[in-house]
N, C-alpha and C. Protein backbone atom coordinates (compact mmCIF):
# COMPACT_ATOMS: atom_id res chain seq x y z
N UNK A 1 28.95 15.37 -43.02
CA UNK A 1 28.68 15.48 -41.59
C UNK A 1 27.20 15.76 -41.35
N UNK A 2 26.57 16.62 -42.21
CA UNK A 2 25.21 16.91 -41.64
C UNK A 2 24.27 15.69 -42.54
N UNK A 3 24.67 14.98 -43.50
CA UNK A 3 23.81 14.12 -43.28
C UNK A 3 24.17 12.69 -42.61
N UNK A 4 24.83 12.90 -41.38
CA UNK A 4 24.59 11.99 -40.90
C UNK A 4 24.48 12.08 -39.16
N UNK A 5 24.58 13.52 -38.80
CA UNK A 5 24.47 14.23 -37.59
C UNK A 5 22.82 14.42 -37.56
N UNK A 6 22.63 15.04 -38.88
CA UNK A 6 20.65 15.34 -38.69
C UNK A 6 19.65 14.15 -38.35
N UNK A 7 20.04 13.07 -39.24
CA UNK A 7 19.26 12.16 -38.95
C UNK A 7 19.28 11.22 -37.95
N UNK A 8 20.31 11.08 -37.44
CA UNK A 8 20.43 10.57 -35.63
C UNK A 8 19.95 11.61 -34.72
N UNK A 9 20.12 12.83 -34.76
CA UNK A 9 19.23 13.86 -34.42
C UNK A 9 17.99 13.48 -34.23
N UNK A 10 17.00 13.54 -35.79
CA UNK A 10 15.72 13.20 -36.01
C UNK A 10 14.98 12.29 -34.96
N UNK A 11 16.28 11.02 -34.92
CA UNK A 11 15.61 9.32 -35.12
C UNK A 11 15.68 9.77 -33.01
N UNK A 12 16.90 10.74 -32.33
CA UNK A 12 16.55 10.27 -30.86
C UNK A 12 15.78 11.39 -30.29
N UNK A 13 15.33 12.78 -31.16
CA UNK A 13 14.46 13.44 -30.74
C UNK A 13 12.86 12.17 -31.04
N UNK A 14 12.61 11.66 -31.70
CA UNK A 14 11.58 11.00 -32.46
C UNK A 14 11.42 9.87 -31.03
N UNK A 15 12.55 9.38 -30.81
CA UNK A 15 12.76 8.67 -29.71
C UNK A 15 12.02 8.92 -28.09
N UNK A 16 12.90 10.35 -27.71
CA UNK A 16 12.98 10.94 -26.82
C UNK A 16 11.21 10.71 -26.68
N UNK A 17 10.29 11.62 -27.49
CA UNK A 17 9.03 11.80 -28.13
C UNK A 17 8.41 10.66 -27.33
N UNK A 18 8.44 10.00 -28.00
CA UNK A 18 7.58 8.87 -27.68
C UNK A 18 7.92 7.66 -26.31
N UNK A 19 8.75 8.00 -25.85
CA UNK A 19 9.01 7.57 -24.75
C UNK A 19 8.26 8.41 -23.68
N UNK A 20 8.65 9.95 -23.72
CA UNK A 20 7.45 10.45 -23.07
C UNK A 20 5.86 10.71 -23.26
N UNK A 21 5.65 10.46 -24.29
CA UNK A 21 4.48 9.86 -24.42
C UNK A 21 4.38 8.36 -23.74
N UNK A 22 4.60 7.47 -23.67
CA UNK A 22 4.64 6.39 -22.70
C UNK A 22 4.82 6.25 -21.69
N UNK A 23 5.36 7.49 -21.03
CA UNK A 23 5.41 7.79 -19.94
C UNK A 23 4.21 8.41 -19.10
N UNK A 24 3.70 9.42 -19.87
CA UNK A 24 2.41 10.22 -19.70
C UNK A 24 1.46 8.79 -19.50
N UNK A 25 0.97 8.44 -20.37
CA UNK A 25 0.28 6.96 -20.49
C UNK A 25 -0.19 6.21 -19.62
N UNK A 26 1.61 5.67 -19.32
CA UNK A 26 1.54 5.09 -17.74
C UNK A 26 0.74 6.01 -16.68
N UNK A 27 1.64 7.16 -16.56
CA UNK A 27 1.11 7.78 -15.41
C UNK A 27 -0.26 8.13 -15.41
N UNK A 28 -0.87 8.60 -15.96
CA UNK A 28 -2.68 8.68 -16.44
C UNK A 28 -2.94 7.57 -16.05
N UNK A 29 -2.82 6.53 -16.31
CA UNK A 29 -3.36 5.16 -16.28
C UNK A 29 -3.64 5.07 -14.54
N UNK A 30 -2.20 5.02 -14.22
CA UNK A 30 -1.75 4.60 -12.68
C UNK A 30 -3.24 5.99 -11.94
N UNK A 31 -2.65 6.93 -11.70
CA UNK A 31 -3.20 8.13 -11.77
C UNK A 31 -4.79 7.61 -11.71
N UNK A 32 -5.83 7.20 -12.91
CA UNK A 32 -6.72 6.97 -12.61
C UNK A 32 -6.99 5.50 -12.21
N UNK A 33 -6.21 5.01 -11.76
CA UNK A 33 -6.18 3.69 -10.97
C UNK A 33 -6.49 3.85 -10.21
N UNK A 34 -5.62 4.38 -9.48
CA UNK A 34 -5.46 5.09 -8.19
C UNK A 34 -6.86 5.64 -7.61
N UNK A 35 -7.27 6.46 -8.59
CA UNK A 35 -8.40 7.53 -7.82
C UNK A 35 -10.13 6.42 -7.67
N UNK A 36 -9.34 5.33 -8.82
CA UNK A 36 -11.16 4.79 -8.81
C UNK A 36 -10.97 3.69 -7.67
N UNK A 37 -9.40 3.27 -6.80
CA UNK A 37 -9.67 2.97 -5.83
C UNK A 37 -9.79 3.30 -4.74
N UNK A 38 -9.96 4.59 -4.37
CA UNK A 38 -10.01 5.68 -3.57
C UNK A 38 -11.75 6.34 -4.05
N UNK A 39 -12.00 5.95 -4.88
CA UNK A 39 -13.55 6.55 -4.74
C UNK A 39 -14.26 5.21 -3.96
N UNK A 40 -13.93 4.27 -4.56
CA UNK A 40 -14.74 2.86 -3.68
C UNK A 40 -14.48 2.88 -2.77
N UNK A 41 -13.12 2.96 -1.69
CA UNK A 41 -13.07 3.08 -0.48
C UNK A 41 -13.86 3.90 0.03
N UNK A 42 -13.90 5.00 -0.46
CA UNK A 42 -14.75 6.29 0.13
C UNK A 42 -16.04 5.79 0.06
N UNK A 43 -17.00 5.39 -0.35
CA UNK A 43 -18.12 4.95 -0.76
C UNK A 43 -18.45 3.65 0.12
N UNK A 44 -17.41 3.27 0.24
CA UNK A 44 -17.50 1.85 1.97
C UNK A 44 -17.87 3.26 3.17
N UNK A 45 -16.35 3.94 2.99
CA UNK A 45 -16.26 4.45 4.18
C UNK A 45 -17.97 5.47 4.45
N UNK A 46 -18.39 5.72 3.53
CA UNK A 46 -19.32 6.44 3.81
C UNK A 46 -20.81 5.73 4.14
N UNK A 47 -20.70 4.45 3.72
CA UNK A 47 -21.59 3.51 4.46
C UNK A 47 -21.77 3.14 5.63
N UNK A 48 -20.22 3.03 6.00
CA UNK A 48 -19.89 2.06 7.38
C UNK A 48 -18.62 2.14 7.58
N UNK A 49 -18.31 3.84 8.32
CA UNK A 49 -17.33 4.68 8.49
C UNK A 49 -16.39 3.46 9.67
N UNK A 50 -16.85 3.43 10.79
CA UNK A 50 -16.10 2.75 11.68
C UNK A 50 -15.42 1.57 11.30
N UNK A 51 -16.09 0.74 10.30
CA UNK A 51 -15.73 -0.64 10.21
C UNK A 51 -14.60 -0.34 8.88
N UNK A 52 -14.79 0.84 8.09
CA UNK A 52 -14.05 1.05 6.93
C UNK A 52 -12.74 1.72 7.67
N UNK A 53 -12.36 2.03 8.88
CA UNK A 53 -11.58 2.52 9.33
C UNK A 53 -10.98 1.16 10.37
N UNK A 54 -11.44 0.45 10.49
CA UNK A 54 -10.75 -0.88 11.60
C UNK A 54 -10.04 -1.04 10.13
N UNK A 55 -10.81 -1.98 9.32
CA UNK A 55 -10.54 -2.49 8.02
C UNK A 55 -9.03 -1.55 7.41
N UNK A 56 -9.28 -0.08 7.20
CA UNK A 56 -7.82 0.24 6.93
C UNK A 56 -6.62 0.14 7.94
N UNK A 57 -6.86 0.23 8.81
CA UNK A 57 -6.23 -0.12 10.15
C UNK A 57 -5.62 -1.65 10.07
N UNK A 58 -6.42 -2.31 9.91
CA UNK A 58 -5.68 -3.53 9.93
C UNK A 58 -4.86 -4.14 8.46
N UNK A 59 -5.24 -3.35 7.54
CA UNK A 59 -4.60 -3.91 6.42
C UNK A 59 -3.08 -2.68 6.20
N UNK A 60 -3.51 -1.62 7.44
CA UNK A 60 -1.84 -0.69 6.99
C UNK A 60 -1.18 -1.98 8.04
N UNK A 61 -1.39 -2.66 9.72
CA UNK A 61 -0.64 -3.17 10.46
C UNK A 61 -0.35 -4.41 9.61
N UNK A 62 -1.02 -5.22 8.88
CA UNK A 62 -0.34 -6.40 8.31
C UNK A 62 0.93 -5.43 6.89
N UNK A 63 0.59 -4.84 6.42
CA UNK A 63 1.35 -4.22 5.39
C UNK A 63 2.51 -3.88 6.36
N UNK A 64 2.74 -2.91 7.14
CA UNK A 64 3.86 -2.43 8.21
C UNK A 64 4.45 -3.72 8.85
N UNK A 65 3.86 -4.67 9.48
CA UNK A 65 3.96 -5.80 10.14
C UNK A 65 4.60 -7.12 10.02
N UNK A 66 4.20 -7.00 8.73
CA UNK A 66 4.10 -8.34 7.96
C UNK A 66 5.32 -9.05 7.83
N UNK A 67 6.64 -8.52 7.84
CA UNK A 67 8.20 -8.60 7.89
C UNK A 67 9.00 -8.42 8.70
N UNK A 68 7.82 -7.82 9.99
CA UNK A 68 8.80 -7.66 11.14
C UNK A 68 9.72 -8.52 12.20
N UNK A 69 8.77 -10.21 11.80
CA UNK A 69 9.01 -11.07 12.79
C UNK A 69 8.29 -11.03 13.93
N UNK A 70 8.46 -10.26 15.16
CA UNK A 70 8.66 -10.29 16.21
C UNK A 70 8.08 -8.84 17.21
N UNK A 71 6.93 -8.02 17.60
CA UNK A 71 6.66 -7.13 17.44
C UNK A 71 6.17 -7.10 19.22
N UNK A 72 7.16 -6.61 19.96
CA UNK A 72 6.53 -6.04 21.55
C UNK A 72 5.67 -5.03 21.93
N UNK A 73 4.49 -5.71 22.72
CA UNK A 73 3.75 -4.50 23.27
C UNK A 73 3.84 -4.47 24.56
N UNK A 74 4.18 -2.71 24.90
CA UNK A 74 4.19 -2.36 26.53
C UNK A 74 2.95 -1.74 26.97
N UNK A 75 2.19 -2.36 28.13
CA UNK A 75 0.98 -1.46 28.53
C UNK A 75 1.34 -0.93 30.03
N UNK A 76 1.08 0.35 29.95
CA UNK A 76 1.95 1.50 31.20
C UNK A 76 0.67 1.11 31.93
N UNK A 77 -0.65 0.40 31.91
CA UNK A 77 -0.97 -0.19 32.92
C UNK A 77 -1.14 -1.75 33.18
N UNK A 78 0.01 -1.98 32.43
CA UNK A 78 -0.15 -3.46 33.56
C UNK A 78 1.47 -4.34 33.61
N UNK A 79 1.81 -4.96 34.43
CA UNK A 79 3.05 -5.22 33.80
C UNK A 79 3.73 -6.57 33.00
N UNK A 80 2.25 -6.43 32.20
CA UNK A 80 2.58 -7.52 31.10
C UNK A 80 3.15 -7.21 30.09
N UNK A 81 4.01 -7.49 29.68
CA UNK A 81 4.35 -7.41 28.12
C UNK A 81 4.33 -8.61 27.35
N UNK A 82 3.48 -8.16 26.04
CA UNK A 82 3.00 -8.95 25.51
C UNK A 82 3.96 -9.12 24.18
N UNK A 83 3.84 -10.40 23.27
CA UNK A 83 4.67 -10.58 22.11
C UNK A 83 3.66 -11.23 21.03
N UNK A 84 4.07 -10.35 19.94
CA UNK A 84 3.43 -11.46 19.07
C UNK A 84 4.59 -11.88 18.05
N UNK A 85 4.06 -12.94 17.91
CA UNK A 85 5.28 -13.90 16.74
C UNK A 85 4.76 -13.84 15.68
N UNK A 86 4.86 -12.80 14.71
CA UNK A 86 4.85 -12.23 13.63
C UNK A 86 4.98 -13.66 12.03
N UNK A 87 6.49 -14.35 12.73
CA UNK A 87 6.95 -14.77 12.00
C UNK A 87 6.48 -16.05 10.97
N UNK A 88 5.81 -16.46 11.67
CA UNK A 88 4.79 -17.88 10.92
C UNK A 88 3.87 -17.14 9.73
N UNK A 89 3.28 -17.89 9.65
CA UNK A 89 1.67 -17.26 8.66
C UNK A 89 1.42 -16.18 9.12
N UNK A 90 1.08 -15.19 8.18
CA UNK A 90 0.47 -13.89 8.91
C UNK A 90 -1.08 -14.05 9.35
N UNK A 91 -1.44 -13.32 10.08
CA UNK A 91 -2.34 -13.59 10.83
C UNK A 91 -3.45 -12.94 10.09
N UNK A 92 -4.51 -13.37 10.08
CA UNK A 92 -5.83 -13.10 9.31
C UNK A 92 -6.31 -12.59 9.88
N UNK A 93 -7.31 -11.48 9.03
CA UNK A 93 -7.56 -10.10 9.90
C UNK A 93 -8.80 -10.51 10.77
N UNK A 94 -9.42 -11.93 11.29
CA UNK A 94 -10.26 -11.56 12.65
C UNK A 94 -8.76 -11.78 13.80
N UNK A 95 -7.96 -12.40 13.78
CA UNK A 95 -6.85 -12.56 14.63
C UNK A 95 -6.48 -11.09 15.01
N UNK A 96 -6.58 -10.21 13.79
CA UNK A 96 -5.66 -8.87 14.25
C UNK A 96 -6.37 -8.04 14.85
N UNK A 97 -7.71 -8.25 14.19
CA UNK A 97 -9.19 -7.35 14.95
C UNK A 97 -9.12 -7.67 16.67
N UNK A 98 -8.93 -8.98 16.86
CA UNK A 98 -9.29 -9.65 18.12
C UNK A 98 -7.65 -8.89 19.00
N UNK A 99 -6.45 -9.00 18.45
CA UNK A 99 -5.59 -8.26 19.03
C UNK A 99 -5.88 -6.88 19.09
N UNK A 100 -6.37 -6.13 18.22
CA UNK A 100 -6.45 -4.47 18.31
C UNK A 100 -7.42 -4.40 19.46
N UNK A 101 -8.54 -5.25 19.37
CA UNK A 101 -9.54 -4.98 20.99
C UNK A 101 -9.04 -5.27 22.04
N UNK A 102 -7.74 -6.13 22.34
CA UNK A 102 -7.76 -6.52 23.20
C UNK A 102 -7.88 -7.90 23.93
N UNK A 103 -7.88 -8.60 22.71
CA UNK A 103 -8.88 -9.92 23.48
C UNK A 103 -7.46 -11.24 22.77
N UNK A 104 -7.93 -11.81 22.80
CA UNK A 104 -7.00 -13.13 22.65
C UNK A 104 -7.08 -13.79 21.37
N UNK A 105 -5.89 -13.75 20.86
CA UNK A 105 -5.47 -13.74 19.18
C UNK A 105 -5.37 -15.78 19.48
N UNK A 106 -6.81 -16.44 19.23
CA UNK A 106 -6.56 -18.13 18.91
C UNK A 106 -6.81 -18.17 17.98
């Protein structure tokens, strides 16, 4: 019994081991992925704060957006309601810029 209980023992502690080590790995990796694309953003944003802030702005609304289809806007001053049709090609970010100001998405 124990020699054949110990060494399956051995072989899925040995296992266990190195899986979390591959795990660690990954995550470090991701982890400093992550941060060196978050230092370059920062480094826009600290150039050209306003435009690095439209720019995230429009790439969270196509990310949020992008699947919605069909997306209504109400303006409490006027009584237009407006639609955009989501559903075709997504719209390229001077289209979305030109919607966030206000102006006419051609």
């Amino acid at each position: 019994y124990k020699n054949e209980v110990l060494p399956k023992a051995r072989s899925d502690a040995y296992e266990t081991v190195k899986k979390a080590e591959a795990y660690k790995a990954s995550t470090v990796a991701q982890a400093e992925s992550d941060t060196a694309v978050f230092s370059a953003v920062y480094q826009e944003y600290l150039a050209a704060p306003s435009i690095t802030r439209r720019r995230l702005l429009i790439e969270t609304l196509q990310d949020v957006l992008g699947n919605s289809g069909r997306v209504v806007i109400s303006d409490t001053n006027s009584d237009v309601v407006k639609m955009l049709d989501l559903s075709g090609a997504l719209a390229d970010a001077e289209t979305s810029a030109a919607v966030l100001e206000g102006g006419d998405a051609k």
